[in-house]
N, C-alpha and C. Protein backbone atom coordinates (compact mmCIF):
# COMPACT_ATOMS: atom_id res chain seq x y z
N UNK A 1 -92.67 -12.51 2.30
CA UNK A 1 -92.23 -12.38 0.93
C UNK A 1 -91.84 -13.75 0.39
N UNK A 2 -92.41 -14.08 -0.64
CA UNK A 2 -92.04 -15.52 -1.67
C UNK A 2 -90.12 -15.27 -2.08
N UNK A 3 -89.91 -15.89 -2.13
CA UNK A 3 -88.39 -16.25 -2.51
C UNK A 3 -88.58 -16.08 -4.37
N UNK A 4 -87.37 -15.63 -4.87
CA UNK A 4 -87.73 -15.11 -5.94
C UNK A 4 -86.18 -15.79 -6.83
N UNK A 5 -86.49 -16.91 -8.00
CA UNK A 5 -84.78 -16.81 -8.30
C UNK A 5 -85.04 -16.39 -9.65
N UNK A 6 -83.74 -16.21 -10.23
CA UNK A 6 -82.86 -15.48 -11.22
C UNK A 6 -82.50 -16.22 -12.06
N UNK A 7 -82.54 -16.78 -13.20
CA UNK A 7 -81.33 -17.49 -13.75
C UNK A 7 -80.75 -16.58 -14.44
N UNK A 8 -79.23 -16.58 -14.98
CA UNK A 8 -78.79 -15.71 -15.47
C UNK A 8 -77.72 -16.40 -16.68
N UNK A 9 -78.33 -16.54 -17.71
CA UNK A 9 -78.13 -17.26 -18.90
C UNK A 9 -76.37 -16.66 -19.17
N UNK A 10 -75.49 -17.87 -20.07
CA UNK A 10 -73.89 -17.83 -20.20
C UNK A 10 -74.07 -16.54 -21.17
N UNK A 11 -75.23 -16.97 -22.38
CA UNK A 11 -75.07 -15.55 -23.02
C UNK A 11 -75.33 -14.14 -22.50
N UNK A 12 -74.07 -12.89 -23.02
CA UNK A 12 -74.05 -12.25 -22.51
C UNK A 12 -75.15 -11.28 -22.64
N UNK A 13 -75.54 -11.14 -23.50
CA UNK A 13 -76.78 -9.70 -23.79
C UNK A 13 -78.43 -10.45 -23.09
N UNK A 14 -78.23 -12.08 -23.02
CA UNK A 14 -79.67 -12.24 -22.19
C UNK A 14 -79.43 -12.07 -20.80
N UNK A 15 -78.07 -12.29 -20.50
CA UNK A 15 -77.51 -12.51 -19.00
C UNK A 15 -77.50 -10.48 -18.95
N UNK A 16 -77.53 -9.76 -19.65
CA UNK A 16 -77.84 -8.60 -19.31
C UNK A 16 -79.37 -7.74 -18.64
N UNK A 17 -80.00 -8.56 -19.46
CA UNK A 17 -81.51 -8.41 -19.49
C UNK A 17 -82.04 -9.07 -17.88
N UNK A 18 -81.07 -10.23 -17.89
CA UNK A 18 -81.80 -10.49 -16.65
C UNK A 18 -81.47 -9.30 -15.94
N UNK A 19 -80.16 -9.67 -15.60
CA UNK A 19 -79.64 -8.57 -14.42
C UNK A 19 -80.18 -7.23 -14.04
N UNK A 20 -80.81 -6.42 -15.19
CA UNK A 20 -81.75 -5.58 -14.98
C UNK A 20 -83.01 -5.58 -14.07
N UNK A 21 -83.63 -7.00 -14.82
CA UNK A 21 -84.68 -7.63 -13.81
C UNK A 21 -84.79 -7.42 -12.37
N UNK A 22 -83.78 -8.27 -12.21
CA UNK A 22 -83.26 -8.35 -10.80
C UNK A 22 -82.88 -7.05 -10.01
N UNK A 23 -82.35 -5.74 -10.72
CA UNK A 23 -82.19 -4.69 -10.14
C UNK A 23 -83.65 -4.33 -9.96
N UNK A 24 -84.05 -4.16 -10.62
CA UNK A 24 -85.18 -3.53 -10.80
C UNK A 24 -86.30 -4.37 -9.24
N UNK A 25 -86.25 -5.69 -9.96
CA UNK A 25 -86.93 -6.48 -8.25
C UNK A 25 -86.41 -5.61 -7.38
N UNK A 26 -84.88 -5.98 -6.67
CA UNK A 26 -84.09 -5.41 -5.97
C UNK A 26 -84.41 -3.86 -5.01
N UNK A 27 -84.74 -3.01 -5.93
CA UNK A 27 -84.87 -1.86 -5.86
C UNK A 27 -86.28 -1.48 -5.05
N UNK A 28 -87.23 -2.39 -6.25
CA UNK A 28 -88.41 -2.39 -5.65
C UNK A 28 -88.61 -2.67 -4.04
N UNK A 29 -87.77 -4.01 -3.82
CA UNK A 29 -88.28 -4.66 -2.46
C UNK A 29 -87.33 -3.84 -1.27
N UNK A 30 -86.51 -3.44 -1.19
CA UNK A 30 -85.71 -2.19 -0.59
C UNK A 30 -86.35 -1.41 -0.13
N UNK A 31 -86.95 -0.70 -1.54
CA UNK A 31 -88.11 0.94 -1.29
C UNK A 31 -88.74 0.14 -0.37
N UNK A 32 -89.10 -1.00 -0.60
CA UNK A 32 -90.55 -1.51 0.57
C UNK A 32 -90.21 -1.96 1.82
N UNK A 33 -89.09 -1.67 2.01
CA UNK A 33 -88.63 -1.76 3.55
C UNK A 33 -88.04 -3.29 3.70
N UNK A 34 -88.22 -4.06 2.66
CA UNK A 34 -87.20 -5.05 2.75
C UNK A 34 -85.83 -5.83 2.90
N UNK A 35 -85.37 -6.51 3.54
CA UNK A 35 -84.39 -6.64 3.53
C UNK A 35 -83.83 -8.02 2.40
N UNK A 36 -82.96 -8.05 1.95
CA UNK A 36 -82.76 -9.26 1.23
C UNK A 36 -81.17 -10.39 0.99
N UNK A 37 -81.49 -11.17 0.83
CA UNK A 37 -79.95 -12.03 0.99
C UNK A 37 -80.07 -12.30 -0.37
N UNK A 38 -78.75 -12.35 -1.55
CA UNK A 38 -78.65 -12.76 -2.77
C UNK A 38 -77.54 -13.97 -2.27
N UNK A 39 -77.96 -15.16 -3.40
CA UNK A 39 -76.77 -16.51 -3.31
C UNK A 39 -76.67 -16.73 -4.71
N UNK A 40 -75.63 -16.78 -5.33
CA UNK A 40 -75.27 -17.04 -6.41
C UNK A 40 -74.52 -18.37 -6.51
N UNK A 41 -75.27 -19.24 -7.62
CA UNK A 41 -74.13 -20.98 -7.50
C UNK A 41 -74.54 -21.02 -9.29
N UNK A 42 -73.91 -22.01 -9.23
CA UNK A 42 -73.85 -22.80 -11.06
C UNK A 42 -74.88 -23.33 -10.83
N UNK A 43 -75.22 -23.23 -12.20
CA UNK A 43 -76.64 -24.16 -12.55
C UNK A 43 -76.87 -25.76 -11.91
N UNK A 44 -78.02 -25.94 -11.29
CA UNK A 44 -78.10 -27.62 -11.06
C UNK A 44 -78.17 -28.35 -11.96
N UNK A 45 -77.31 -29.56 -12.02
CA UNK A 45 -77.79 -30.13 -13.06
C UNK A 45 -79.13 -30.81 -13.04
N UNK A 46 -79.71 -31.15 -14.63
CA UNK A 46 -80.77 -31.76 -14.91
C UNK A 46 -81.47 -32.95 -14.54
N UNK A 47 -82.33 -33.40 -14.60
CA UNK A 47 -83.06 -34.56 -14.35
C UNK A 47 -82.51 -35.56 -15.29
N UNK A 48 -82.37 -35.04 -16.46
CA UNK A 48 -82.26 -35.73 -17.56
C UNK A 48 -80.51 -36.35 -17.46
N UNK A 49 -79.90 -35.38 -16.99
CA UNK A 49 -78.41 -35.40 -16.90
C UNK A 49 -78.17 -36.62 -15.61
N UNK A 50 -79.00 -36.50 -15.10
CA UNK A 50 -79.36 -37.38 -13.52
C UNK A 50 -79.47 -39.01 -14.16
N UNK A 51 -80.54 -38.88 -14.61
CA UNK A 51 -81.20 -39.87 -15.28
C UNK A 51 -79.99 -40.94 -16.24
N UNK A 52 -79.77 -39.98 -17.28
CA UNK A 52 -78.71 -40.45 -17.87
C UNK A 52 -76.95 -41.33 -17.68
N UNK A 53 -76.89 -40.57 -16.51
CA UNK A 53 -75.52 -41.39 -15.72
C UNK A 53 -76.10 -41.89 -14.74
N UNK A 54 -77.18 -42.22 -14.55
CA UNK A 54 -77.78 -43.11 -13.74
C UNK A 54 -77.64 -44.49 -14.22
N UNK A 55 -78.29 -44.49 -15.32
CA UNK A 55 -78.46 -45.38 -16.44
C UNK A 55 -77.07 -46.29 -17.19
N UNK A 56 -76.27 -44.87 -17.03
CA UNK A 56 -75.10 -45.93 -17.65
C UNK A 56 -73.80 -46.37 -16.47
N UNK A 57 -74.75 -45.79 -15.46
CA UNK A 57 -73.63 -46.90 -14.22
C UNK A 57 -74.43 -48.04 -14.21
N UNK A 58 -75.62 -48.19 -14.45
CA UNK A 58 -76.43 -49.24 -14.44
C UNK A 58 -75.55 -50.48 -15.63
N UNK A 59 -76.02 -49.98 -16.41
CA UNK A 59 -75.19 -50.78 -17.77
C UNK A 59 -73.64 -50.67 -17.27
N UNK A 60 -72.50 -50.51 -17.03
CA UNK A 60 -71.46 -50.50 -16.32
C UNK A 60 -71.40 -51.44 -15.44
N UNK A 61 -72.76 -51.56 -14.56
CA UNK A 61 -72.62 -52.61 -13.10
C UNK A 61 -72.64 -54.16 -13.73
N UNK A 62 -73.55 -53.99 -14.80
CA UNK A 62 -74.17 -55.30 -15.70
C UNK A 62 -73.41 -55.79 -16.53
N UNK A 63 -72.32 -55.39 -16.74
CA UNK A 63 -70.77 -55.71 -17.98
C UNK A 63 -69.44 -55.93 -16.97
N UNK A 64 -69.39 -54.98 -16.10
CA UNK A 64 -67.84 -54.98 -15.78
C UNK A 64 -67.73 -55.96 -14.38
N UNK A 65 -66.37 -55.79 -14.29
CA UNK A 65 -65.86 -56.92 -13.24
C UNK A 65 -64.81 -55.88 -12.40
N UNK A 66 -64.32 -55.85 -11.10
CA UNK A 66 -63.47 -54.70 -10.47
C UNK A 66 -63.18 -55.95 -9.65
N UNK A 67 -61.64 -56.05 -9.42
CA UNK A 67 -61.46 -57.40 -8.51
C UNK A 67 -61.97 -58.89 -8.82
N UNK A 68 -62.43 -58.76 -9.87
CA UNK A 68 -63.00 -60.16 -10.00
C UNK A 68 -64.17 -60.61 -9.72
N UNK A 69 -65.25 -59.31 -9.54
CA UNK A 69 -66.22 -59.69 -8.75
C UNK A 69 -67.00 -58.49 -9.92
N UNK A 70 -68.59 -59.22 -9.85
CA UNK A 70 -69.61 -57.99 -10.06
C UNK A 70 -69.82 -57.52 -9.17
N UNK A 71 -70.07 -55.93 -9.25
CA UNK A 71 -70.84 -54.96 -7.94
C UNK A 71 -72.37 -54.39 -8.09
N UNK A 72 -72.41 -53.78 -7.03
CA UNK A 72 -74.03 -53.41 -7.62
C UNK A 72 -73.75 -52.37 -8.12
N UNK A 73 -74.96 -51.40 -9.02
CA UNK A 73 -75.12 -50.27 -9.20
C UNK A 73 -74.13 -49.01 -8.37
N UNK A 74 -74.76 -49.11 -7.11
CA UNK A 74 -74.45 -48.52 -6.01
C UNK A 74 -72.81 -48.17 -5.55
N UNK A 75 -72.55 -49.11 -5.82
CA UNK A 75 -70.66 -49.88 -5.56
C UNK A 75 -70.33 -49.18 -6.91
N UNK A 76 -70.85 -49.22 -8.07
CA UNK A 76 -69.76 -48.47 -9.08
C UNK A 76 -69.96 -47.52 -9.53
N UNK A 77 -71.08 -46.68 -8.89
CA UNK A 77 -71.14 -45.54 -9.07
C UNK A 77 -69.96 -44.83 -8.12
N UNK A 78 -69.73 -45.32 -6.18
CA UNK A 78 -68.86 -44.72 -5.48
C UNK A 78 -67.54 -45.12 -6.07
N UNK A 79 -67.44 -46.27 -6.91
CA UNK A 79 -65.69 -46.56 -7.92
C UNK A 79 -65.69 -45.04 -8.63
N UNK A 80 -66.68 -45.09 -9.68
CA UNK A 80 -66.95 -43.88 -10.55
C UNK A 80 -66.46 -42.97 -10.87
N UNK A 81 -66.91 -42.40 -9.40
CA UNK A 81 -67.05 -40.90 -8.59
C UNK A 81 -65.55 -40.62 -8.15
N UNK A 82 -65.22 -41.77 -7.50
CA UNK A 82 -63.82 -41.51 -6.81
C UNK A 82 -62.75 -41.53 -8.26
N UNK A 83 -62.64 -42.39 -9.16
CA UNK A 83 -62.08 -41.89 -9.90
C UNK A 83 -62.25 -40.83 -10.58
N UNK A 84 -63.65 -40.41 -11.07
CA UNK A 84 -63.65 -39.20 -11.72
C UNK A 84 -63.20 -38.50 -10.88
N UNK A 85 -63.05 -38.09 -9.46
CA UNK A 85 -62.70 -36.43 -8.78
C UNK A 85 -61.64 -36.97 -8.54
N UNK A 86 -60.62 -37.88 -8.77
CA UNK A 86 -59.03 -38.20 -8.83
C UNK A 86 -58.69 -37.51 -10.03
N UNK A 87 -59.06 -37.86 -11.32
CA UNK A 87 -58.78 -37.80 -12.58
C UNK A 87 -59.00 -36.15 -12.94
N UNK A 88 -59.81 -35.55 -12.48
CA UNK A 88 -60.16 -34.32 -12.76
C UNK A 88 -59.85 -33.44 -11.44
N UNK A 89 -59.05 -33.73 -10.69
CA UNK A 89 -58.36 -32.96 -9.61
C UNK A 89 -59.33 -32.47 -8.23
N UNK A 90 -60.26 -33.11 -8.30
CA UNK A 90 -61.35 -32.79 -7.29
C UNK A 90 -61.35 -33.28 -6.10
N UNK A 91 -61.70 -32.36 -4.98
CA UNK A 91 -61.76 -33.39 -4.05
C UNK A 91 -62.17 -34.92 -4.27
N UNK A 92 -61.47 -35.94 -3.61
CA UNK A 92 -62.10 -37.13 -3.98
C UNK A 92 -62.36 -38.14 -2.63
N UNK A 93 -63.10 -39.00 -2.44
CA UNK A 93 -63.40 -39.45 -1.44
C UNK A 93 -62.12 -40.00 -0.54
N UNK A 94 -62.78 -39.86 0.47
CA UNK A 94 -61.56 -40.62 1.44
C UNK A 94 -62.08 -42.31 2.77
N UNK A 95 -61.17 -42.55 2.73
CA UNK A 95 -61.77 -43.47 3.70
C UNK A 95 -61.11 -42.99 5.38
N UNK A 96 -62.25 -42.98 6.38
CA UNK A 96 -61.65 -42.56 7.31
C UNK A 96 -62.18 -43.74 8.83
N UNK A 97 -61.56 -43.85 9.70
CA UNK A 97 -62.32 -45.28 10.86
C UNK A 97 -63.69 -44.53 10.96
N UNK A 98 -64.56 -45.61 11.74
CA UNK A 98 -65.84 -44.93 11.63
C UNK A 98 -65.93 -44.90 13.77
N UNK A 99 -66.90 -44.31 13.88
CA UNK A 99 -67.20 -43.89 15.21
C UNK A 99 -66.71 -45.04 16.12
N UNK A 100 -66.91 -46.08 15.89
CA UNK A 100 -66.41 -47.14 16.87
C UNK A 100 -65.30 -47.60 16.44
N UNK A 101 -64.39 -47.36 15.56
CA UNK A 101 -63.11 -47.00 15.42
C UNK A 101 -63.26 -49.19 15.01
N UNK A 102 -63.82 -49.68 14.42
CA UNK A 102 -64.28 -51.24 14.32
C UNK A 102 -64.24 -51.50 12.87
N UNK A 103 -64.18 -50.35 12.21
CA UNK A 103 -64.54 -50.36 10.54
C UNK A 103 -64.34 -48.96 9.79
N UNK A 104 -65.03 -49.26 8.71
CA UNK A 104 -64.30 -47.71 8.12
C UNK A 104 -65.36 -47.52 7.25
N UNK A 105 -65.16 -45.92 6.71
CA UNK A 105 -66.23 -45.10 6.05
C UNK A 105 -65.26 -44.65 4.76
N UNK A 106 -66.52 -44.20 3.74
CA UNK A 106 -66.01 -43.88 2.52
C UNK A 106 -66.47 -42.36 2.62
N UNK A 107 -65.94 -41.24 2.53
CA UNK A 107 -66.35 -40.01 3.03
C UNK A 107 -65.76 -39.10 1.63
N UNK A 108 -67.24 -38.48 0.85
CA UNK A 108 -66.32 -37.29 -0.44
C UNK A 108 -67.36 -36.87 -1.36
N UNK A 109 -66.77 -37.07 -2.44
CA UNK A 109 -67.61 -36.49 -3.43
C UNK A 109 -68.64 -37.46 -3.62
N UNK A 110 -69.82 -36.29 -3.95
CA UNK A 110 -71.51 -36.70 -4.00
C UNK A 110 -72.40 -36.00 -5.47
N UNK A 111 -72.90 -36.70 -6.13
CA UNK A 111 -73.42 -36.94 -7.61
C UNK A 111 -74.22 -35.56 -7.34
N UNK A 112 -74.95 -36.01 -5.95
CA UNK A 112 -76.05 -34.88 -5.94
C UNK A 112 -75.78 -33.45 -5.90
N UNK A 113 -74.81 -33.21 -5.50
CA UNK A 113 -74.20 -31.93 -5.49
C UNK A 113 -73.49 -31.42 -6.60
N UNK A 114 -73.63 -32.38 -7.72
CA UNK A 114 -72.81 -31.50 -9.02
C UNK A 114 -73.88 -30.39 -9.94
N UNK A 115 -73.19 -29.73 -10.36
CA UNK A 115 -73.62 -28.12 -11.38
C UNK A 115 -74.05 -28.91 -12.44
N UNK A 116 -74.76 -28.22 -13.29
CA UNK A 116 -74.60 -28.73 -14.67
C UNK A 116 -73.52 -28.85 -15.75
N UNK A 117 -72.59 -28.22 -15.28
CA UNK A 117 -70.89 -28.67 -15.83
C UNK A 117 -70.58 -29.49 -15.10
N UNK A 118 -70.46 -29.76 -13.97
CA UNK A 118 -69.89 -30.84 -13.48
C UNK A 118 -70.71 -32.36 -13.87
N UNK A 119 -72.18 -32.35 -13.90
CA UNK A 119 -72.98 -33.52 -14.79
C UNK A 119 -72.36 -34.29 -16.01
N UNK A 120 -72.29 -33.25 -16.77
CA UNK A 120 -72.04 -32.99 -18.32
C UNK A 120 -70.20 -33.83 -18.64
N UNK A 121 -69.80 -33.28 -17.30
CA UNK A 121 -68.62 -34.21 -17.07
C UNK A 121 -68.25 -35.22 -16.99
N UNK A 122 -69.31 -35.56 -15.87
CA UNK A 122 -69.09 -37.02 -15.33
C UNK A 122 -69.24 -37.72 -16.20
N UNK A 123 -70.35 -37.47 -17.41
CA UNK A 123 -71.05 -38.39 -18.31
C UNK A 123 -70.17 -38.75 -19.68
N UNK A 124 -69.47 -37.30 -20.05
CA UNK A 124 -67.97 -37.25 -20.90
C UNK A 124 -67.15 -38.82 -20.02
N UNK A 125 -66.68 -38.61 -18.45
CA UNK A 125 -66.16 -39.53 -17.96
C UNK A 125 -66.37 -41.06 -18.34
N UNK A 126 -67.61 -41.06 -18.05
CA UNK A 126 -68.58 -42.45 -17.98
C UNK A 126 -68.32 -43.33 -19.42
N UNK A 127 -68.60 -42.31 -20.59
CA UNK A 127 -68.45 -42.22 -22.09
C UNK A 127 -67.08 -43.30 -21.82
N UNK A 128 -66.31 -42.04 -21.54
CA UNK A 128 -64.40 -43.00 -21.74
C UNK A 128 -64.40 -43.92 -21.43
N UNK A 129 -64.94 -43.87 -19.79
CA UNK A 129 -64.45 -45.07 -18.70
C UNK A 129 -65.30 -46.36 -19.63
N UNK A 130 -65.89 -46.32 -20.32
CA UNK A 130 -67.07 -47.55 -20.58
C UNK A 130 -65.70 -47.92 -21.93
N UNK A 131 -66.15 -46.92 -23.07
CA UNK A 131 -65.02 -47.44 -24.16
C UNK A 131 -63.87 -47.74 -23.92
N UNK A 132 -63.05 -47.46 -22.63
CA UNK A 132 -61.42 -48.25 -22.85
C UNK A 132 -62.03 -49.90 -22.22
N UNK A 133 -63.24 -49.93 -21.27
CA UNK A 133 -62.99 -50.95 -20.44
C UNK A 133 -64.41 -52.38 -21.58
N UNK A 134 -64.77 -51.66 -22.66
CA UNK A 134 -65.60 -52.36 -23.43
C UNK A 134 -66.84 -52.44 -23.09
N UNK A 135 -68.08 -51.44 -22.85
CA UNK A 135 -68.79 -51.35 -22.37
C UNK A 135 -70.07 -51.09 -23.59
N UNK A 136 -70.68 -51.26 -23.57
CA UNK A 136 -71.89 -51.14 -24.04
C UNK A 136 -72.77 -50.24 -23.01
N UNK A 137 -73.40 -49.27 -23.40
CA UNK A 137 -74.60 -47.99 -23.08
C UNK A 137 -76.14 -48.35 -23.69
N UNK A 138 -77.16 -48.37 -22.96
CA UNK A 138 -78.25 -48.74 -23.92
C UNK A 138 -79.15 -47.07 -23.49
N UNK A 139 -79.79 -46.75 -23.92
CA UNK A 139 -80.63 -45.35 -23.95
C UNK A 139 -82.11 -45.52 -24.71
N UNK A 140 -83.01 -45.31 -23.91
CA UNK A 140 -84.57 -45.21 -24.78
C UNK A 140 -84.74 -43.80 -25.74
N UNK A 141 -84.90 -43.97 -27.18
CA UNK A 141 -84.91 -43.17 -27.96
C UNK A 141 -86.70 -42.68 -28.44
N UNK A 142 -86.83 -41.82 -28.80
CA UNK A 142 -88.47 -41.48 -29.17
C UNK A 142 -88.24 -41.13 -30.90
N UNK A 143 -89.24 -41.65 -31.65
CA UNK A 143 -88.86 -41.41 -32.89
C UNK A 143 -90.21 -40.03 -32.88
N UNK A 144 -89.14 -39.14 -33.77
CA UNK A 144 -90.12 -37.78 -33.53
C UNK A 144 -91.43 -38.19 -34.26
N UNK A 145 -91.42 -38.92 -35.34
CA UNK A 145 -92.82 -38.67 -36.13
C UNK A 145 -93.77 -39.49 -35.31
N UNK A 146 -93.49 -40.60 -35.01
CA UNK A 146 -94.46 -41.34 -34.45
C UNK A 146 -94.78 -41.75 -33.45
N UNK A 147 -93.85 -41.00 -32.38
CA UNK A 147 -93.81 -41.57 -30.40
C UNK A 147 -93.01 -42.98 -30.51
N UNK A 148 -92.97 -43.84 -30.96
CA UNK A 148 -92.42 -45.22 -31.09
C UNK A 148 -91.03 -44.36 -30.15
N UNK A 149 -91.36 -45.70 -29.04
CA UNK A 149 -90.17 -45.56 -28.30
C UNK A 149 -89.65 -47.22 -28.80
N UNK A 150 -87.68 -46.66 -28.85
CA UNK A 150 -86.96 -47.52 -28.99
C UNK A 150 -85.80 -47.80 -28.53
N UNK A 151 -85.08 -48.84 -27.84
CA UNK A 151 -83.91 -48.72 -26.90
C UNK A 151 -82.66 -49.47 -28.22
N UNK A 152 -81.97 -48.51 -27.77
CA UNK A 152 -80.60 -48.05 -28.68
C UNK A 152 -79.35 -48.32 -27.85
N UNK A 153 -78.79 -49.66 -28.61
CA UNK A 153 -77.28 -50.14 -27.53
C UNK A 153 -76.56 -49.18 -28.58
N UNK A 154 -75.03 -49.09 -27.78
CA UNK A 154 -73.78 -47.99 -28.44
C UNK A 154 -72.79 -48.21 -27.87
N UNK A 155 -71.51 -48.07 -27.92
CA UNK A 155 -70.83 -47.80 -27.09
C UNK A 155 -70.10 -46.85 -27.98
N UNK A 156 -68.94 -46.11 -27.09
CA UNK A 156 -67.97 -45.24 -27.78
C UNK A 156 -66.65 -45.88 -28.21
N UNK A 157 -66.27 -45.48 -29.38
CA UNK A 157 -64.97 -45.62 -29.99
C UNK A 157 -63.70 -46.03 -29.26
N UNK A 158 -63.07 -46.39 -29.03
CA UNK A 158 -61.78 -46.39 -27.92
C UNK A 158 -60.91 -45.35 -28.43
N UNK A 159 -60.30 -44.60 -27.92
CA UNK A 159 -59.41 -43.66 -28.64
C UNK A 159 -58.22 -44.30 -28.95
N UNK A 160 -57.21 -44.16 -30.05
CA UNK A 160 -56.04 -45.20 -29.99
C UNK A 160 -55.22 -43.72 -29.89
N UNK A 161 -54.01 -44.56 -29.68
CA UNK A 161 -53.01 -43.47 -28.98
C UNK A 161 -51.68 -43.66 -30.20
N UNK A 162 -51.35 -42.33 -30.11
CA UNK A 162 -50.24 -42.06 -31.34
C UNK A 162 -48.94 -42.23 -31.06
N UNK A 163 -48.28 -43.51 -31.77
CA UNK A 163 -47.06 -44.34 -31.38
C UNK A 163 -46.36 -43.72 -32.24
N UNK A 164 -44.96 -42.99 -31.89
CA UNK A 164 -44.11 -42.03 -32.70
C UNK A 164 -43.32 -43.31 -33.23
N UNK A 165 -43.31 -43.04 -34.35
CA UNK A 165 -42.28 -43.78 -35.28
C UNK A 165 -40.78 -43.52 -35.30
């Protein structure tokens, strides 16, 4: 038997329709002497969602300074990460000795394993973390009428904070 998935949309009356579906599969493959395992998780996030905070740790690595030093890509995405799952209460990485007890490991949260809420997050994150620290974002844009692709710098607003009088 082929493996069969489900998505089951936030709205409720399509997220109904599926669920029928699925009984209905369900039912079918039963009568047929089947046996079956159901796994239910949050949506993966996108390629595009991938792509996108890919991109602006890239631009991040190419502006900022941590210690006084530039890092690569690589290096501020694991800064990133560890602050975002500090900041948002998540597990967050740890450092622990490594097998020959000579050095040490960075051990935690992993990009690849986020939902499509958790994506959607990081990138809200990324947004902030870039505007308090002065960052510039660049993104390839498609103009609908004519394909003309065009790359578009931005950054976000800094939020200012409300000093009681």
């Amino acid at each position: 038997m082929k493996p069969r998935a489900f998505t089951i949309p936030g709205d409720r009356m399509r997220a109904a329709h599926v669920i029928r579906a699925m009984s209905e599969f369900v039912i079918a493959m039963t009568q047929a002497g089947h046996s079956l395992v159901a796994t239910f998780s949050e949506e993966s996030k996108t390629r595009e969602q991938e792509a996108k905070y890919h991109s602006m740790i890239g631009d991040i690595a190419e502006q900022a300074e941590h210690l006084g030093s530039k890092w690569t890509a690589e290096d501020w995405k694991r800064l990133l990460l560890d602050k975002f799952a500090r900041e948002t209460g998540r597990t967050g990485g740890k450092i622990i000795p490594n097998l020959d007890s000579n050095g040490v490991v960075e051990v935690g949260i992993l990009s690849r394993k986020f939902g499509k809420r958790e994506a959607s997050e990081f990138i809200e994150f990324l947004m902030s973390w870039g505007a308090e620290n002065g960052c510039y974002f660049t993104e390839k844009v498609t103009d609908p009428e004519t394909g003309e692709i065009f790359t578009v710098t931005w950054q976000m607003a800094k939020q200012r904070e409300e000093v009681a009088a």
